[in-house]
C-alpha atoms as a PDB file:
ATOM      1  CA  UNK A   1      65.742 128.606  96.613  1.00  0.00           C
ATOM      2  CA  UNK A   2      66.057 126.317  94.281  1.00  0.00           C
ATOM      3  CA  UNK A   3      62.905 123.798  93.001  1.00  0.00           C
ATOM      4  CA  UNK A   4      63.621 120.388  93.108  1.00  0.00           C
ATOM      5  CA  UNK A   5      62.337 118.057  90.774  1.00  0.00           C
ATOM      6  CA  UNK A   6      60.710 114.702  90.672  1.00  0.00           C
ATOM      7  CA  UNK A   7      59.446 113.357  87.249  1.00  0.00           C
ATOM      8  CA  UNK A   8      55.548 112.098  87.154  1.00  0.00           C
ATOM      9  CA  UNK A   9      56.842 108.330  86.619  1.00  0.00           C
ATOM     10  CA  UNK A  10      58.944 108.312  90.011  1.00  0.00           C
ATOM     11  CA  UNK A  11      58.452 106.589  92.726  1.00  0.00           C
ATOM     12  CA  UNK A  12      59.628 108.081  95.593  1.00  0.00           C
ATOM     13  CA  UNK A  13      58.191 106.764  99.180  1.00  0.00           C
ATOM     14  CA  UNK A  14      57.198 107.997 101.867  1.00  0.00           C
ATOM     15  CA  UNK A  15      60.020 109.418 104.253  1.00  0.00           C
ATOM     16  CA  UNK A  16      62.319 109.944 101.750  1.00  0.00           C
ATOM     17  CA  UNK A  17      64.149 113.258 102.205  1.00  0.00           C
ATOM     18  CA  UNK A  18      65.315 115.324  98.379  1.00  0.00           C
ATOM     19  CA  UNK A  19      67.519 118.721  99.423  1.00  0.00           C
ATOM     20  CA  UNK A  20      66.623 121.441  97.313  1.00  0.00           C
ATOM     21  CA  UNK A  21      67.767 121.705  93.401  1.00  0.00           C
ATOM     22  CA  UNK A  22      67.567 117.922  93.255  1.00  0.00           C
ATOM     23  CA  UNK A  23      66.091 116.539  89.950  1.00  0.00           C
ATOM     24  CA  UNK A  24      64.596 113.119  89.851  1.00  0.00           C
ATOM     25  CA  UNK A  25      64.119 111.554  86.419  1.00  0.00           C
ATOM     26  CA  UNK A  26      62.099 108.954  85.368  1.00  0.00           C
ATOM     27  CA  UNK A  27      61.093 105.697  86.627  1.00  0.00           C
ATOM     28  CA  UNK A  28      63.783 106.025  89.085  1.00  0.00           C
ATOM     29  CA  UNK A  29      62.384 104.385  92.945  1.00  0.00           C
ATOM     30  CA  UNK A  30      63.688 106.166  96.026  1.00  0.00           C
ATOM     31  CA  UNK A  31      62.669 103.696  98.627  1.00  0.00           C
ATOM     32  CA  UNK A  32      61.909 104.748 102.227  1.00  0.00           C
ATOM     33  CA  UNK A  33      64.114 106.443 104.443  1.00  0.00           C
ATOM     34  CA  UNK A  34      66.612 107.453 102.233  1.00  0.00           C
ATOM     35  CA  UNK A  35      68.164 110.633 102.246  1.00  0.00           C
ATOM     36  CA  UNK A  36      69.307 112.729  99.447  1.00  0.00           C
ATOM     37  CA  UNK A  37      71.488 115.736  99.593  1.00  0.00           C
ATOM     38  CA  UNK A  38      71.141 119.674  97.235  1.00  0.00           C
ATOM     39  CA  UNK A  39      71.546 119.769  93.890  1.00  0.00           C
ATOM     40  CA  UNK A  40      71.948 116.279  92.734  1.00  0.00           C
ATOM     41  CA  UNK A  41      70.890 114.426  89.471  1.00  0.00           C
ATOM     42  CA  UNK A  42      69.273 110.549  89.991  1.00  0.00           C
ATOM     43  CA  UNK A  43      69.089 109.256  86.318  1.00  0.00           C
ATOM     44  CA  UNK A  44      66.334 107.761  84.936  1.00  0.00           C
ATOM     45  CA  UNK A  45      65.406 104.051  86.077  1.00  0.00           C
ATOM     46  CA  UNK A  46      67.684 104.314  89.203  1.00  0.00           C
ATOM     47  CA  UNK A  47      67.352 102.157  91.906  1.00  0.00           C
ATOM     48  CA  UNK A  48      68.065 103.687  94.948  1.00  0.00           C
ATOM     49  CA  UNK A  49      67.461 101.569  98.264  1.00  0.00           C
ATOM     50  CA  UNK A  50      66.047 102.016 102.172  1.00  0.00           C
ATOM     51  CA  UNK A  51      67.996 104.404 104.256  1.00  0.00           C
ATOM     52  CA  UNK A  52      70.592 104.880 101.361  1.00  0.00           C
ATOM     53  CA  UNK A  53      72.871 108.399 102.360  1.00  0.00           C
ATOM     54  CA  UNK A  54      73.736 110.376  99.602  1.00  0.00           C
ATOM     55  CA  UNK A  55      75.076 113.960  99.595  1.00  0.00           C
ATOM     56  CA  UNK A  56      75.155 116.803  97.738  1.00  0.00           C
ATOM     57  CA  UNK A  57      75.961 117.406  94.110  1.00  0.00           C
ATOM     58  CA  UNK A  58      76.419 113.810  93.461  1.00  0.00           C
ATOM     59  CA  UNK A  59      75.269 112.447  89.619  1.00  0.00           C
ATOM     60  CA  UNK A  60      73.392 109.000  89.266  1.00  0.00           C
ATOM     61  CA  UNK A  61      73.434 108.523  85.723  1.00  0.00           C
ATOM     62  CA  UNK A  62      70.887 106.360  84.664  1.00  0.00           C
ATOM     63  CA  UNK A  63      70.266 102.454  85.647  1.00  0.00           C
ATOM     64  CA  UNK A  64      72.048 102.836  88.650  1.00  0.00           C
ATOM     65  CA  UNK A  65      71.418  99.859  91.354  1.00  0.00           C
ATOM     66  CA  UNK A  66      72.136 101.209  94.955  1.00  0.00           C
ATOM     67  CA  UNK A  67      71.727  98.636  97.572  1.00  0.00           C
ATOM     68  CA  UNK A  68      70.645  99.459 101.354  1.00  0.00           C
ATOM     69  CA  UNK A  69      74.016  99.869 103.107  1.00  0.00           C
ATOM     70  CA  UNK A  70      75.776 102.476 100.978  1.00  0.00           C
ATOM     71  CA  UNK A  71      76.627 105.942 101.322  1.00  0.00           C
ATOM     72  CA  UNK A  72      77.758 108.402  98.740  1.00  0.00           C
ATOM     73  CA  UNK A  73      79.864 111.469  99.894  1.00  0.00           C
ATOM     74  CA  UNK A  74      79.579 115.090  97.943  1.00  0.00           C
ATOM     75  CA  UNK A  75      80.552 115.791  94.768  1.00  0.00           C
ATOM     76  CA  UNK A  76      80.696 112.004  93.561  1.00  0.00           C
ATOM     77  CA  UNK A  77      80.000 110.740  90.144  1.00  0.00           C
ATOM     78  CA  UNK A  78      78.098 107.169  89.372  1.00  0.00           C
ATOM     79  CA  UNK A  79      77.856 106.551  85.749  1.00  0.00           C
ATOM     80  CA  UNK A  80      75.602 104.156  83.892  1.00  0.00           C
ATOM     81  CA  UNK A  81      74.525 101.152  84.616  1.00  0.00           C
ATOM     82  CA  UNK A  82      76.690 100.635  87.590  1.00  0.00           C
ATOM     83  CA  UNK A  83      75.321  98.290  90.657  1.00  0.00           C
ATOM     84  CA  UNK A  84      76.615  97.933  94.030  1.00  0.00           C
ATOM     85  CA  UNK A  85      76.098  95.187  96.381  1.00  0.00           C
ATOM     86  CA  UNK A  86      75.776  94.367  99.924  1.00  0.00           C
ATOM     87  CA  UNK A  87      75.959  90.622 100.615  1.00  0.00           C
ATOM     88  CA  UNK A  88      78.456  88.014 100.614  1.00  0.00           C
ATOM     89  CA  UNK A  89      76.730  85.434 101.242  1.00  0.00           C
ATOM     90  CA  UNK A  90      73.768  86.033  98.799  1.00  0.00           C
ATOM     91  CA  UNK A  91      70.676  82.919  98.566  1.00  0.00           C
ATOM     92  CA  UNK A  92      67.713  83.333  97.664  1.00  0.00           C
ATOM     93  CA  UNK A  93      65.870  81.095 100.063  1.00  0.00           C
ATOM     94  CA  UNK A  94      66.794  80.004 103.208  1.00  0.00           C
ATOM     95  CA  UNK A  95      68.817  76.722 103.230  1.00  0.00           C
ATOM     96  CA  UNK A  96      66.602  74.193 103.107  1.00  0.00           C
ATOM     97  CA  UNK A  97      64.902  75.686 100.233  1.00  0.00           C
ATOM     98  CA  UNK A  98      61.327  76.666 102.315  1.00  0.00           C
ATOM     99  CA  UNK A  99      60.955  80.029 102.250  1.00  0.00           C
ATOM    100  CA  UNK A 100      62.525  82.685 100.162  1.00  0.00           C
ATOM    101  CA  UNK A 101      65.266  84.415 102.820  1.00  0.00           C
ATOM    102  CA  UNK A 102      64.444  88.033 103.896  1.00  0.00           C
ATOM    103  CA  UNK A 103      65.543  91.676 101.141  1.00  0.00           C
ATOM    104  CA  UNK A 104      65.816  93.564 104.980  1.00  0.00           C
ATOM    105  CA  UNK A 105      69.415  93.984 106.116  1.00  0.00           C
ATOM    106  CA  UNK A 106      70.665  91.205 108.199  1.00  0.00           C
ATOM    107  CA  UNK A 107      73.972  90.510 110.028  1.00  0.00           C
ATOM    108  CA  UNK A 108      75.815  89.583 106.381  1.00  0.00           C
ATOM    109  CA  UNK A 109      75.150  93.000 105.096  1.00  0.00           C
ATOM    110  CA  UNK A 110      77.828  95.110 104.762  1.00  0.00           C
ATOM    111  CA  UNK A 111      78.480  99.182 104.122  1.00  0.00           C
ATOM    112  CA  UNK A 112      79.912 100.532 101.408  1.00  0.00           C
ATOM    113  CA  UNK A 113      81.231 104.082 101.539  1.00  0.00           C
ATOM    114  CA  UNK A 114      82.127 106.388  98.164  1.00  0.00           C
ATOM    115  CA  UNK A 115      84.318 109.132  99.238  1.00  0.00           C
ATOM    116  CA  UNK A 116      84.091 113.122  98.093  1.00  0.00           C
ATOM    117  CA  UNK A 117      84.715 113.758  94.862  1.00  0.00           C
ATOM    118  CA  UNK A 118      85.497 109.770  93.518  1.00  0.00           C
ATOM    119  CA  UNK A 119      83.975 108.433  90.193  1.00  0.00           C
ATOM    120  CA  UNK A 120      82.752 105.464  89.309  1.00  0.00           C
ATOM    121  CA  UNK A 121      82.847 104.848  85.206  1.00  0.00           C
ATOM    122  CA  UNK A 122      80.215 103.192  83.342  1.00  0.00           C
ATOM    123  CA  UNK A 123      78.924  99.324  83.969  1.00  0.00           C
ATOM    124  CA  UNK A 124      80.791  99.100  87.290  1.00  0.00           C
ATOM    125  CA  UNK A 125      80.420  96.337  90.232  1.00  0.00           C
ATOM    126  CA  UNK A 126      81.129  97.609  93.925  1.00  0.00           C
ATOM    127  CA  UNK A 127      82.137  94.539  95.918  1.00  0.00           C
ATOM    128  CA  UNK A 128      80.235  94.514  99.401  1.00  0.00           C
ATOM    129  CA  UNK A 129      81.985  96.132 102.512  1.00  0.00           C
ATOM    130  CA  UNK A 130      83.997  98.455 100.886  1.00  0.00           C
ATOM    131  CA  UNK A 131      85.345 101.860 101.012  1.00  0.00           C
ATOM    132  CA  UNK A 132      86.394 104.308  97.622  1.00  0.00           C
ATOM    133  CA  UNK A 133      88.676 106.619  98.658  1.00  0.00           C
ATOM    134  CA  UNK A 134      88.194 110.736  98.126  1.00  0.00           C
ATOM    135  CA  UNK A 135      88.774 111.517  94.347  1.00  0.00           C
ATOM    136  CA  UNK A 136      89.576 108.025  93.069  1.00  0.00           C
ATOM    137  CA  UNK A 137      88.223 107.059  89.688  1.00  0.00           C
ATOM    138  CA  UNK A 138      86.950 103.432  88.955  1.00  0.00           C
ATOM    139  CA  UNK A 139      87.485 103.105  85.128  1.00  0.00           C
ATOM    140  CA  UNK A 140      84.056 101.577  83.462  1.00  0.00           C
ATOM    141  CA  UNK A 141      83.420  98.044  83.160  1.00  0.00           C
ATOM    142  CA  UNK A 142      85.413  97.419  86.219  1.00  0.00           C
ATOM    143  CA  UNK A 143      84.400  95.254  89.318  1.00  0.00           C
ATOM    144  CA  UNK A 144      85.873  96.325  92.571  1.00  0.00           C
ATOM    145  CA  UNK A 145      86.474  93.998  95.272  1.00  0.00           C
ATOM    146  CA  UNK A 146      88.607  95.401  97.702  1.00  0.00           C
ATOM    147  CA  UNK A 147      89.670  98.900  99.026  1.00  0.00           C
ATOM    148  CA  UNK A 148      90.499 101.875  96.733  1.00  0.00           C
ATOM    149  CA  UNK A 149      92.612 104.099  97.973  1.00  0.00           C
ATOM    150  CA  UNK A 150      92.556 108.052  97.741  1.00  0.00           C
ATOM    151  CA  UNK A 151      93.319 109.538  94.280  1.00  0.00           C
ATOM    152  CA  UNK A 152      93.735 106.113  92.564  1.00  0.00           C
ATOM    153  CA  UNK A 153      92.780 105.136  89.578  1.00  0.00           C
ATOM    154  CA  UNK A 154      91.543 101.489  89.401  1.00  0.00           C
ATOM    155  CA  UNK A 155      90.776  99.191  86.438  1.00  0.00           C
ATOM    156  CA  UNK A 156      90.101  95.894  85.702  1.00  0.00           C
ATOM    157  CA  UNK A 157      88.282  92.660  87.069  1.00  0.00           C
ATOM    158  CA  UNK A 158      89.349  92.515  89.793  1.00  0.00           C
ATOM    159  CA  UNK A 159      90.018  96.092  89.642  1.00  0.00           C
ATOM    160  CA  UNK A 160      93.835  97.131  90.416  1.00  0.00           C
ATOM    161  CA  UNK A 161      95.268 100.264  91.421  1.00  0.00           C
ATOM    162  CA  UNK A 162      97.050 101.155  87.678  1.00  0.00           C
ATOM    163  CA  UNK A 163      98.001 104.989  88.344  1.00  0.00           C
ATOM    164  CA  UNK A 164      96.767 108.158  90.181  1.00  0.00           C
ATOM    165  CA  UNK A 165      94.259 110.812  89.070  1.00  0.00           C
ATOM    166  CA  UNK A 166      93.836 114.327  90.184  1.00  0.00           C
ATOM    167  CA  UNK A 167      91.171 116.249  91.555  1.00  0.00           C
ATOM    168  CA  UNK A 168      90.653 118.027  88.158  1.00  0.00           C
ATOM    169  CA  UNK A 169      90.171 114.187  87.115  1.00  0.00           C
ATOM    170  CA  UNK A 170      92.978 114.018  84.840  1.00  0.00           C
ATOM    171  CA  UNK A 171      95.645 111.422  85.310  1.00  0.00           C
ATOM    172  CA  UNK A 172      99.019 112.286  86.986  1.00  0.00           C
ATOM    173  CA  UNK A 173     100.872 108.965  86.463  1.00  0.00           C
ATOM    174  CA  UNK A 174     100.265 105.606  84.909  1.00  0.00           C
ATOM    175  CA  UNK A 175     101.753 102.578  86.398  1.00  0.00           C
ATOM    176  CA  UNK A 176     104.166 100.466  84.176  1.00  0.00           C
ATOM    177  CA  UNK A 177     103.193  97.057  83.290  1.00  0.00           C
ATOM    178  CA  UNK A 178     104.178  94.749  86.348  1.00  0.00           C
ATOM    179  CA  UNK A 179     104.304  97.689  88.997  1.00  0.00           C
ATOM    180  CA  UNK A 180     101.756  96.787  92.021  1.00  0.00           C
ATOM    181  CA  UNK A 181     101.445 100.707  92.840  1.00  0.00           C
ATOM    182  CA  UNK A 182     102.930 103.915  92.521  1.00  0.00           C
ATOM    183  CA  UNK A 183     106.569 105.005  93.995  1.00  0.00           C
ATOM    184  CA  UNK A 184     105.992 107.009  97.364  1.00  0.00           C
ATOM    185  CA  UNK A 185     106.052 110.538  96.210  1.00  0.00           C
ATOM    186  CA  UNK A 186     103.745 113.957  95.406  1.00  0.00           C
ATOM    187  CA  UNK A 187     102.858 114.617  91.424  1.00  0.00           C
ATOM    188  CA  UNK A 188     102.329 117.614  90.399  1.00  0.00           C
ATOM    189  CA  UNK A 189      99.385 118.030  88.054  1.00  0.00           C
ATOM    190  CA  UNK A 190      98.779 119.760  84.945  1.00  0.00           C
ATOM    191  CA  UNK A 191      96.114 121.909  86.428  1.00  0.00           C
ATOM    192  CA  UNK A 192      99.242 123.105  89.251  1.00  0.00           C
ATOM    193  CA  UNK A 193      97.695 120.732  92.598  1.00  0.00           C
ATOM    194  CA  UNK A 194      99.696 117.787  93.966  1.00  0.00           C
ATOM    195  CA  UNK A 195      98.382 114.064  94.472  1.00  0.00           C
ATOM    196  CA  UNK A 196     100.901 112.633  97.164  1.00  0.00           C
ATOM    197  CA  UNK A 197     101.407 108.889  97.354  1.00  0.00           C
ATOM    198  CA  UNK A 198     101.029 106.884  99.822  1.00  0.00           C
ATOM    199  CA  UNK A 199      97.479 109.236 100.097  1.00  0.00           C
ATOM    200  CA  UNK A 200      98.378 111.841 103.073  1.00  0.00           C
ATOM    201  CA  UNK A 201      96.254 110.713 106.365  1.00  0.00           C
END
């Protein structure tokens, strides 16, 4: 079986649930209730918030923010510095300015779901509410707002679908300047699999 890991400077509450090979670095904060999955890797100074889901094998490179209300599928990968959010009506106080409003989820708070397999680059915002679909790639210093759909590879602020990526990760068509989204059709990969789009169902 293999040992998992939690670096003297963590914080990990009580309730929190690490499957076995996990390694958590330092200063990251696990807050209660969350759950991670086998073999995973949370980066140093990672946030990771109450009753957050993630699975197994899934990276958190360091200085990742992850809000209450998200859950990360297998096999995903969430580079630096990236921070997702939950709220869209975010105040501090309430609105009379009398009391600072409540961190706990309320009705406003919304899920977020990271498929299987997807990557998110580097310095990345993840709108509230949404869902990345299974082996998409968000390229870095992007801000997502709405919907990504399987396979696609999204860039930008706001971040638009500009071509499809394999599983293998490598790209299997780039959009021309002015397209909205691929043609409907299957590409064929260097590595020999097919990405169909629109993504199968």
């Amino acid at each position: 079986m293999a040992e998992t890991r939690i670096h003297p400077t963590a914080l990990v509450e009580a309730g929190v649930t690490l499957g076995e090979g996990t390694s958590v670095w330092d200063s990251v904060h696990i807050r209660r209730g969350a759950r991670i999955g086998r073999n995973c890797i949370v980066g140093e100074k990672t946030y990771v918030a109450y009753d957050v889901v993630v699975g197994d094998m899934v990276k958190l490179n360091a200085c990742v923010y992850v809000c209450a209300g998200v859950t990360i599928e297998d096999g995903v990968m969430v580079a630096a510095h990236t921070v997702f959010t939950n709220d869209v009506f975010p105040r501090a106080t309430d609105p009379e300015l009398r009391e600072l409003a409540t961190s706990a989820p309320t009705e406003h708070t919304l899920a977020t779901r990271v498929c299987r397999g997807a990557t998110i680059g580097a310095n990345c915002t993840i709108g509230p509410g949404l869902t990345l679909g299974e082996f998409c790639m968000v390229g870095m210093g992007s801000v997502v707002t709405r919907d990504v759909p399987p396979n696609a590879l999204v860039l930008g602020n706001p971040a638009r679908v500009r071509g499809l990526v394999c599983r293998c990760g490598k790209p299997v068509l780039q959009l021309r300047d002015g397209a909205a989204h691929p043609e409907p059709g299957v590409y064929t990969c260097e590595c020999g699999r097919d990405v169909a789009w629109p993504p199968r169902t």
